[in-house]
PDB file of N, CA and C in Angstrom:
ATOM      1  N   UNK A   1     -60.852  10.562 -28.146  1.00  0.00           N
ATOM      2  CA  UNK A   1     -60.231   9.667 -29.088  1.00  0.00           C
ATOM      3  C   UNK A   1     -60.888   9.858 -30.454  1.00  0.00           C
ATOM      4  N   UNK A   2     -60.143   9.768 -31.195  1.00  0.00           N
ATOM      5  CA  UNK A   2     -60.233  10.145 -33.233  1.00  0.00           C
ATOM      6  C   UNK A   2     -61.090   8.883 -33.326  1.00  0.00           C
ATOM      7  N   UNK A   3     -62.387   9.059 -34.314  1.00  0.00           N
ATOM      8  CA  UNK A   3     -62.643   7.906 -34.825  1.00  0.00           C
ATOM      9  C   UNK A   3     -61.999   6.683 -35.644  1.00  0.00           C
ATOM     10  N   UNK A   4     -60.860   7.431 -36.018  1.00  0.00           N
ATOM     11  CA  UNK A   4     -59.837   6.125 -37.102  1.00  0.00           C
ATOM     12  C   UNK A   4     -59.039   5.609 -35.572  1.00  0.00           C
ATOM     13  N   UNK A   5     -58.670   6.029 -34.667  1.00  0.00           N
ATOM     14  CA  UNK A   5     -58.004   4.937 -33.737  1.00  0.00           C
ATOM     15  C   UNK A   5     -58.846   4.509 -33.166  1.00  0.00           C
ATOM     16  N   UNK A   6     -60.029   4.878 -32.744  1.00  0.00           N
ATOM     17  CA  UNK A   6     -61.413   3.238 -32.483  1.00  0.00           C
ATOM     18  C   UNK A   6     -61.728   2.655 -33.208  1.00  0.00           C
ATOM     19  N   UNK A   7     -61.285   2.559 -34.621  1.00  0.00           N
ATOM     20  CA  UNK A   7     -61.836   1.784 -35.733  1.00  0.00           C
ATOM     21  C   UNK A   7     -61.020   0.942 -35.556  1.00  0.00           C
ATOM     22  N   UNK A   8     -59.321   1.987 -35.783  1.00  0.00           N
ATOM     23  CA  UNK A   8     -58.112   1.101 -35.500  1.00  0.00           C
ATOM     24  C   UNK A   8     -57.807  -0.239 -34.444  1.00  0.00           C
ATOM     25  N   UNK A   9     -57.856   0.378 -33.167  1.00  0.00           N
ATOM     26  CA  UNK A   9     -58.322  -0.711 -32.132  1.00  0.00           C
ATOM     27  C   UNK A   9     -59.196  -1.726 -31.960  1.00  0.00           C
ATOM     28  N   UNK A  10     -60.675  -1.184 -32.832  1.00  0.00           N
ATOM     29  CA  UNK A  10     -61.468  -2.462 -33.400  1.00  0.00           C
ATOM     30  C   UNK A  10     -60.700  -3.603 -33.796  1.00  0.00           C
ATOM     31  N   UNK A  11     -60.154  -3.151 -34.938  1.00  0.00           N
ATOM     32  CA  UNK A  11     -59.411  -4.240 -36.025  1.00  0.00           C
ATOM     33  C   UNK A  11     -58.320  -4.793 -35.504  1.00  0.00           C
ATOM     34  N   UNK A  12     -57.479  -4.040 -34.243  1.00  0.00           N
ATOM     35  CA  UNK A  12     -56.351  -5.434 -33.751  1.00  0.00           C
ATOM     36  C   UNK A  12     -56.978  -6.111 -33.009  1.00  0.00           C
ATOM     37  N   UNK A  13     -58.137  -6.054 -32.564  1.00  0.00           N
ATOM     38  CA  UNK A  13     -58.371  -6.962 -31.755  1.00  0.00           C
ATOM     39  C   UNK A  13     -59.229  -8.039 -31.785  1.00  0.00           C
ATOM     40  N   UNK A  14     -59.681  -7.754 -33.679  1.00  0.00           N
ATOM     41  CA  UNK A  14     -60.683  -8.982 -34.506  1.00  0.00           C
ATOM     42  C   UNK A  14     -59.327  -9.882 -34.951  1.00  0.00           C
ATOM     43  N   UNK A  15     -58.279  -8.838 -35.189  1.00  0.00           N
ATOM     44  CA  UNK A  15     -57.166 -10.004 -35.817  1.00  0.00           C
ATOM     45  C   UNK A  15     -56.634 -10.550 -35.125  1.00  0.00           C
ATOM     46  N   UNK A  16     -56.584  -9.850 -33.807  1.00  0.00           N
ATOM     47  CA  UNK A  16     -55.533 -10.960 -32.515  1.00  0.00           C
ATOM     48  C   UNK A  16     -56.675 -12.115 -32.538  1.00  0.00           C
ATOM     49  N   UNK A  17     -57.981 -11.807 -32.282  1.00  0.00           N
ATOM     50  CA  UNK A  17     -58.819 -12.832 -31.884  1.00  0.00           C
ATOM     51  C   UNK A  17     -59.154 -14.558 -33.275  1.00  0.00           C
ATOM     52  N   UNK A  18     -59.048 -13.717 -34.289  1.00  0.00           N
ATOM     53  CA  UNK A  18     -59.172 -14.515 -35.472  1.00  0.00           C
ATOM     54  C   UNK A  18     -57.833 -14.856 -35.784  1.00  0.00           C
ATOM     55  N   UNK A  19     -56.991 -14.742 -35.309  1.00  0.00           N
ATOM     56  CA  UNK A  19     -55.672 -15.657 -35.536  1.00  0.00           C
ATOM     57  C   UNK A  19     -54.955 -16.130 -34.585  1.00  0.00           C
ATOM     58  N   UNK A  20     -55.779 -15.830 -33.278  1.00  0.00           N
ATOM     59  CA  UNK A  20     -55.682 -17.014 -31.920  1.00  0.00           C
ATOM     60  C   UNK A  20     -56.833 -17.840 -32.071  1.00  0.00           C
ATOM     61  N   UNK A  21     -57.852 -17.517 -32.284  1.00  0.00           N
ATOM     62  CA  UNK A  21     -58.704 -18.983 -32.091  1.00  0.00           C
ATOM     63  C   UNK A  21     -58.862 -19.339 -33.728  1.00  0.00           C
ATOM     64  N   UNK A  22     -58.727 -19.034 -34.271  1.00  0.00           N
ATOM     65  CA  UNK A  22     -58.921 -19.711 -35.788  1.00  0.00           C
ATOM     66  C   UNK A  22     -60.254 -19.935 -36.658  1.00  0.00           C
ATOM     67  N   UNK A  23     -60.969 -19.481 -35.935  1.00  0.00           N
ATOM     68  CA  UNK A  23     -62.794 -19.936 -36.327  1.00  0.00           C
ATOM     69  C   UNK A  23     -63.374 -19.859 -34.722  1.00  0.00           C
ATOM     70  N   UNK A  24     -64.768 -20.411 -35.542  1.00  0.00           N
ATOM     71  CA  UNK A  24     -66.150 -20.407 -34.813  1.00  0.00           C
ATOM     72  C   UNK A  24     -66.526 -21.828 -34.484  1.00  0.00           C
ATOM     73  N   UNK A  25     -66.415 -22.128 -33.240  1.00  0.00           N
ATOM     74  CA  UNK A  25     -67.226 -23.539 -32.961  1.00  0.00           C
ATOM     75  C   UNK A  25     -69.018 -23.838 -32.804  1.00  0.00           C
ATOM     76  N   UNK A  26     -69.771 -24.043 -33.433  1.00  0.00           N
ATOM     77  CA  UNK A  26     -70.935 -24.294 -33.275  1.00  0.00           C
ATOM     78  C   UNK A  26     -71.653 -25.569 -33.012  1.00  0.00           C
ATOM     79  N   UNK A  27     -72.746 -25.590 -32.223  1.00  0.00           N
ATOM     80  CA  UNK A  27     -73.673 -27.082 -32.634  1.00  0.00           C
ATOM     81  C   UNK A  27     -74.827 -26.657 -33.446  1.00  0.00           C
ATOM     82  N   UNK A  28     -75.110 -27.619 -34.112  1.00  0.00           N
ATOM     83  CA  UNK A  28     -76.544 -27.422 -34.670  1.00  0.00           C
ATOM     84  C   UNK A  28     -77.236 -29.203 -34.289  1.00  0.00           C
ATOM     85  N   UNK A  29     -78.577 -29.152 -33.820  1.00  0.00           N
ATOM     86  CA  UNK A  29     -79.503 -29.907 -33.447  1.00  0.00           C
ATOM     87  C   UNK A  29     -80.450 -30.215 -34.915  1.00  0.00           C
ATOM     88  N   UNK A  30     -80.341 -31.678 -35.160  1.00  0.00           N
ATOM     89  CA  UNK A  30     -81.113 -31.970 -36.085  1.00  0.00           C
ATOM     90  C   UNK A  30     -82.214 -33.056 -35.727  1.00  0.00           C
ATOM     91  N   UNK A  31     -83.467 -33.482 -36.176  1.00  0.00           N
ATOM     92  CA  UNK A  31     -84.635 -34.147 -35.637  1.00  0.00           C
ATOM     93  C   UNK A  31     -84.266 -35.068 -36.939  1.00  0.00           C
ATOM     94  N   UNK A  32     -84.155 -36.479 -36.774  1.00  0.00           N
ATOM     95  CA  UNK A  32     -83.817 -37.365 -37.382  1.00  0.00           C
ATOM     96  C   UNK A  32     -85.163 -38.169 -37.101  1.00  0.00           C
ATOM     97  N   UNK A  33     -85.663 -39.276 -38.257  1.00  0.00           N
ATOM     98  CA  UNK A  33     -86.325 -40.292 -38.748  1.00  0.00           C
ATOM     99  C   UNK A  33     -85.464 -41.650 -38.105  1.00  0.00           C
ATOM    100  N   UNK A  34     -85.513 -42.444 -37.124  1.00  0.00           N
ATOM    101  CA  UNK A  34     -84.989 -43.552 -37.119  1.00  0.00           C
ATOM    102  C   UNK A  34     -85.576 -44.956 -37.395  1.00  0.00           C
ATOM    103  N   UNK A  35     -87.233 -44.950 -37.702  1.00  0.00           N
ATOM    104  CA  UNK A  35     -87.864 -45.910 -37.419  1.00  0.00           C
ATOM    105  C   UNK A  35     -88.916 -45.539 -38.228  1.00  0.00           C
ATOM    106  N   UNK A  36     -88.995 -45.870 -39.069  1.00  0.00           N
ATOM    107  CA  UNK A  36     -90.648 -45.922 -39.586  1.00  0.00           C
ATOM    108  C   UNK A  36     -91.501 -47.240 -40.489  1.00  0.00           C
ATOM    109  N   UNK A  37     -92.045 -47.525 -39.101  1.00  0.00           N
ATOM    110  CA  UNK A  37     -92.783 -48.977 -39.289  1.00  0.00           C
ATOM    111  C   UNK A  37     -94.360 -48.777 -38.902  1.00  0.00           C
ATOM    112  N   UNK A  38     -94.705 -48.280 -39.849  1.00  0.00           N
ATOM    113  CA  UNK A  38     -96.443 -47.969 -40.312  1.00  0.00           C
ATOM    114  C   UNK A  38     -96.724 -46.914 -39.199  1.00  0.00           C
ATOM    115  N   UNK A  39     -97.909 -47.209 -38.039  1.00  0.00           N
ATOM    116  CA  UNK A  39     -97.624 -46.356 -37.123  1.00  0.00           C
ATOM    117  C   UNK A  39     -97.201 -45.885 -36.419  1.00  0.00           C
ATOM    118  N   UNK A  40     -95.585 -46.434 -36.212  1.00  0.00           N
ATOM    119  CA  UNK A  40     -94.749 -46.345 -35.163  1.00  0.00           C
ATOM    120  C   UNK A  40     -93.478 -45.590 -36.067  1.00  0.00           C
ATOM    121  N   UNK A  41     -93.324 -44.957 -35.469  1.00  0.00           N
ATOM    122  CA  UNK A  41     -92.332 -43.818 -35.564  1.00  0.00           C
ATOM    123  C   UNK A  41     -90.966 -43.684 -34.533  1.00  0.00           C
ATOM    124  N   UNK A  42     -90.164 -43.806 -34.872  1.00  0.00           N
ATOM    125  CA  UNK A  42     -88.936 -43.688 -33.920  1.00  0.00           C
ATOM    126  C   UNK A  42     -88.028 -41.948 -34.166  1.00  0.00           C
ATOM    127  N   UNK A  43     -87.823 -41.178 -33.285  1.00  0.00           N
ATOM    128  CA  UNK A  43     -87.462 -40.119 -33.651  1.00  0.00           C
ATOM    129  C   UNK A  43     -86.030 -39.848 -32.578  1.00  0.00           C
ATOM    130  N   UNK A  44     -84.715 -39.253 -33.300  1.00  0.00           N
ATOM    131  CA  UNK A  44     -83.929 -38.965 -32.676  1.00  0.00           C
ATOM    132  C   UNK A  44     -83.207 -38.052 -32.690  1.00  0.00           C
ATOM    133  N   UNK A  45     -82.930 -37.058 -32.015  1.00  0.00           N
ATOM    134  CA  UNK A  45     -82.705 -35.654 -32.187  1.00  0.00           C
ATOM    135  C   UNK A  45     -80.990 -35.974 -32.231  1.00  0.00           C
ATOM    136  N   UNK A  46     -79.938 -35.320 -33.097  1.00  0.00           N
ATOM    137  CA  UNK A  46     -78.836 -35.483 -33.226  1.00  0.00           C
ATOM    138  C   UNK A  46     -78.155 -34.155 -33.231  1.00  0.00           C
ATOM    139  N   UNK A  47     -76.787 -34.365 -32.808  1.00  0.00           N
ATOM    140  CA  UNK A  47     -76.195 -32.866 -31.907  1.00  0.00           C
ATOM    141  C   UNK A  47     -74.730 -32.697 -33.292  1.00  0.00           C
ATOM    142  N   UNK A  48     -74.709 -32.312 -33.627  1.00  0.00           N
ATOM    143  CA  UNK A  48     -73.895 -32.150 -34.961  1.00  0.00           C
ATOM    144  C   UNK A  48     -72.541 -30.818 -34.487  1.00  0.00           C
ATOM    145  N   UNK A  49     -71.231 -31.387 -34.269  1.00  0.00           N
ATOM    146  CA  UNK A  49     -70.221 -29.710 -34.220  1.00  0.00           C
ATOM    147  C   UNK A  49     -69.804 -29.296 -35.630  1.00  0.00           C
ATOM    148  N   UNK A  50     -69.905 -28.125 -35.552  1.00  0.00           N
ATOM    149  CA  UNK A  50     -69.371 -27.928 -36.969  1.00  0.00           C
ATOM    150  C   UNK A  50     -68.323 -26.846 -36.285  1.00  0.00           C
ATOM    151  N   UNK A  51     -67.639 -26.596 -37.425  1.00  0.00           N
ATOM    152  CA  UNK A  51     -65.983 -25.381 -36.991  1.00  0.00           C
ATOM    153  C   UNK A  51     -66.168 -24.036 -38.452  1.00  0.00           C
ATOM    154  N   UNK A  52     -66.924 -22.836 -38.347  1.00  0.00           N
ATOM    155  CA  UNK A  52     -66.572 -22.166 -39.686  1.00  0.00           C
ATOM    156  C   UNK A  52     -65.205 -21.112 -39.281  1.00  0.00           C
ATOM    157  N   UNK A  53     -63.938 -21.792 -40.326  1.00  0.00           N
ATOM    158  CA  UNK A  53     -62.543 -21.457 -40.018  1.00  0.00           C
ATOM    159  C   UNK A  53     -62.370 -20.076 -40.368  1.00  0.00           C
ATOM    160  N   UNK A  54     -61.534 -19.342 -40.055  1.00  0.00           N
ATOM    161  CA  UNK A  54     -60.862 -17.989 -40.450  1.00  0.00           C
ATOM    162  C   UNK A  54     -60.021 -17.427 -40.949  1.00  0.00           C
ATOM    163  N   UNK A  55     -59.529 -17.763 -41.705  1.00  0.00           N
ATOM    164  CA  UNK A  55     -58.134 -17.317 -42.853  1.00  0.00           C
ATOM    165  C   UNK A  55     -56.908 -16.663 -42.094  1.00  0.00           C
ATOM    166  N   UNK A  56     -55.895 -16.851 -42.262  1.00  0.00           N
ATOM    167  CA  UNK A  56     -55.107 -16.459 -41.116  1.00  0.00           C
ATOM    168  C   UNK A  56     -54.781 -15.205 -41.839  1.00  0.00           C
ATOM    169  N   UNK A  57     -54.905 -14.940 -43.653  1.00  0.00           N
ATOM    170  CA  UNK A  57     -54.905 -13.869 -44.211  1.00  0.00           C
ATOM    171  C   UNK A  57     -56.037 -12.813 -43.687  1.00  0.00           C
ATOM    172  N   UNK A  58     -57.090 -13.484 -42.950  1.00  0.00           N
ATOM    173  CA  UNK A  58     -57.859 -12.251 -42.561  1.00  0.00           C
ATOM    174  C   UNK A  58     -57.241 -12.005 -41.234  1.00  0.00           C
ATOM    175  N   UNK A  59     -56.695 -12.262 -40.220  1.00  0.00           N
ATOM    176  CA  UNK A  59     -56.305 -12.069 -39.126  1.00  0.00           C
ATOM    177  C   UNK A  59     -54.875 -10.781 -39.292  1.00  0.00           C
ATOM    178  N   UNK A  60     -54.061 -11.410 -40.272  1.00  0.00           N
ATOM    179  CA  UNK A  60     -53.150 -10.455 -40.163  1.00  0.00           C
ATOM    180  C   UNK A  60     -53.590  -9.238 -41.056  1.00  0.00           C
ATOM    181  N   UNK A  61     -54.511  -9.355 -41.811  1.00  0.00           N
ATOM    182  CA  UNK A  61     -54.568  -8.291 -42.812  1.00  0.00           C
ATOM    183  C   UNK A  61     -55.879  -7.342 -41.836  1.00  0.00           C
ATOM    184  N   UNK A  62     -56.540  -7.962 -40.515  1.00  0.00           N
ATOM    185  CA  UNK A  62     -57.695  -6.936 -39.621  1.00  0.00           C
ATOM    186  C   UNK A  62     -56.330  -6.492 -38.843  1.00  0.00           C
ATOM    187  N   UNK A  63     -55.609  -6.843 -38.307  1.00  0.00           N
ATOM    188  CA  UNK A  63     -54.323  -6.517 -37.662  1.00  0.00           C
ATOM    189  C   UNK A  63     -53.495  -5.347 -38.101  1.00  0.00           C
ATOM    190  N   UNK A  64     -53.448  -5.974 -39.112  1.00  0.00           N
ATOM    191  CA  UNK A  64     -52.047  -4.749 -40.250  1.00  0.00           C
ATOM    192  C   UNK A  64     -52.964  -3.164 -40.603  1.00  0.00           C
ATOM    193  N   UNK A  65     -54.090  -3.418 -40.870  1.00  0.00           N
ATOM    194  CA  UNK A  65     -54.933  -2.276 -41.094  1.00  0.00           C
ATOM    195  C   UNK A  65     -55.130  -1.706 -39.939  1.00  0.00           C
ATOM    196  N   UNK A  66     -55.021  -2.386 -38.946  1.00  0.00           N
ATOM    197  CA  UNK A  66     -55.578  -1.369 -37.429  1.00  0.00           C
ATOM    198  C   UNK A  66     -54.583  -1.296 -36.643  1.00  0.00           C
ATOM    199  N   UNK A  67     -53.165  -1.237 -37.272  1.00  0.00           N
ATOM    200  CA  UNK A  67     -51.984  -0.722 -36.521  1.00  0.00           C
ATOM    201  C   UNK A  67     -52.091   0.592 -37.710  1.00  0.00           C
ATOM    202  N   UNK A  68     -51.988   0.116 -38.976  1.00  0.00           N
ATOM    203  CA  UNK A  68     -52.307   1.375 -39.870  1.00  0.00           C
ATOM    204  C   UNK A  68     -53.245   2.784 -39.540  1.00  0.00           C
ATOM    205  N   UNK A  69     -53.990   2.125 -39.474  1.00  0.00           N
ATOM    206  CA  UNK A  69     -55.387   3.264 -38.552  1.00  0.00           C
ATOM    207  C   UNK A  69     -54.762   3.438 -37.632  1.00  0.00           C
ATOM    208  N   UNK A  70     -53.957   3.602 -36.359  1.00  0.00           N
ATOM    209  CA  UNK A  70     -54.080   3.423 -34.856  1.00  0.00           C
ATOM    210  C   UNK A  70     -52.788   4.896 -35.404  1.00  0.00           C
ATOM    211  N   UNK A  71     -51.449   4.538 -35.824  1.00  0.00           N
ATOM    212  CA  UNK A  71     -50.424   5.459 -36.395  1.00  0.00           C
ATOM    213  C   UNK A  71     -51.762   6.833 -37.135  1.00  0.00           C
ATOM    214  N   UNK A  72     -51.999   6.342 -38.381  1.00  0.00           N
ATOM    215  CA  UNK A  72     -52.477   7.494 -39.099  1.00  0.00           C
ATOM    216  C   UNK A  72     -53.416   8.120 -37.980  1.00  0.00           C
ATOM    217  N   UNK A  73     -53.920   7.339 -37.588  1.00  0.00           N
ATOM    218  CA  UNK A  73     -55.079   8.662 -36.270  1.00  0.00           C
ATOM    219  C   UNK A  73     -54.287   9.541 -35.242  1.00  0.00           C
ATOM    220  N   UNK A  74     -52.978   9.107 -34.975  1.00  0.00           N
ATOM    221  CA  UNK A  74     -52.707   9.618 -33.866  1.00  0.00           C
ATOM    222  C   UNK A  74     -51.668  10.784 -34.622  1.00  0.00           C
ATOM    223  N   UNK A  75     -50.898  10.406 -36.171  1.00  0.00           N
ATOM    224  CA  UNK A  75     -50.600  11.873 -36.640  1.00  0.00           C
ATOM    225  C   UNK A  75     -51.553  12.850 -36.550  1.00  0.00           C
ATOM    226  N   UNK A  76     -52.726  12.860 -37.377  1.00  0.00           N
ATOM    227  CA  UNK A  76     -53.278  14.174 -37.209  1.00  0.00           C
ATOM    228  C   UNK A  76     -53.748  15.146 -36.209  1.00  0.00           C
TER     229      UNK A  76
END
């Protein structure tokens, strides 16, 4: 196999994936202050989701380029 149709195949399958799931789900763990009364200290660890989203312009445009690549590799 040509290196431009494994590149090609790379890229449909970042764009199928980034324009079926839409983003990244993460937690991040933070150590929170709840209490502070001289020597007594209250501490509470907090679980936070965050979502970093994916442009649906990047999905079709990793897509459109790696049907592009997938054709041009297999002319030459």
């Amino acid at each position: 196999m040509k290196p431009t149709t494994i590149v090609g195949i790379l890229l449909i399958i970042i764009g199928v994936v980034a324009l079926a799931f839409g983003g990244i789900d993460y937690t991040t763990r933070e150590n929170k202050k709840v209490v502070d009364l001289g020597p007594l200290q209250v501490n509470a660890t907090v679980e936070k989701e965050k979502h970093l989203p994916f442009s649906p312009i990047l999905g079709v445009t990793a897509l459109a380029g790696g049907v592009l690549l997938v054709v041009v590799g297999q002319r030459k």
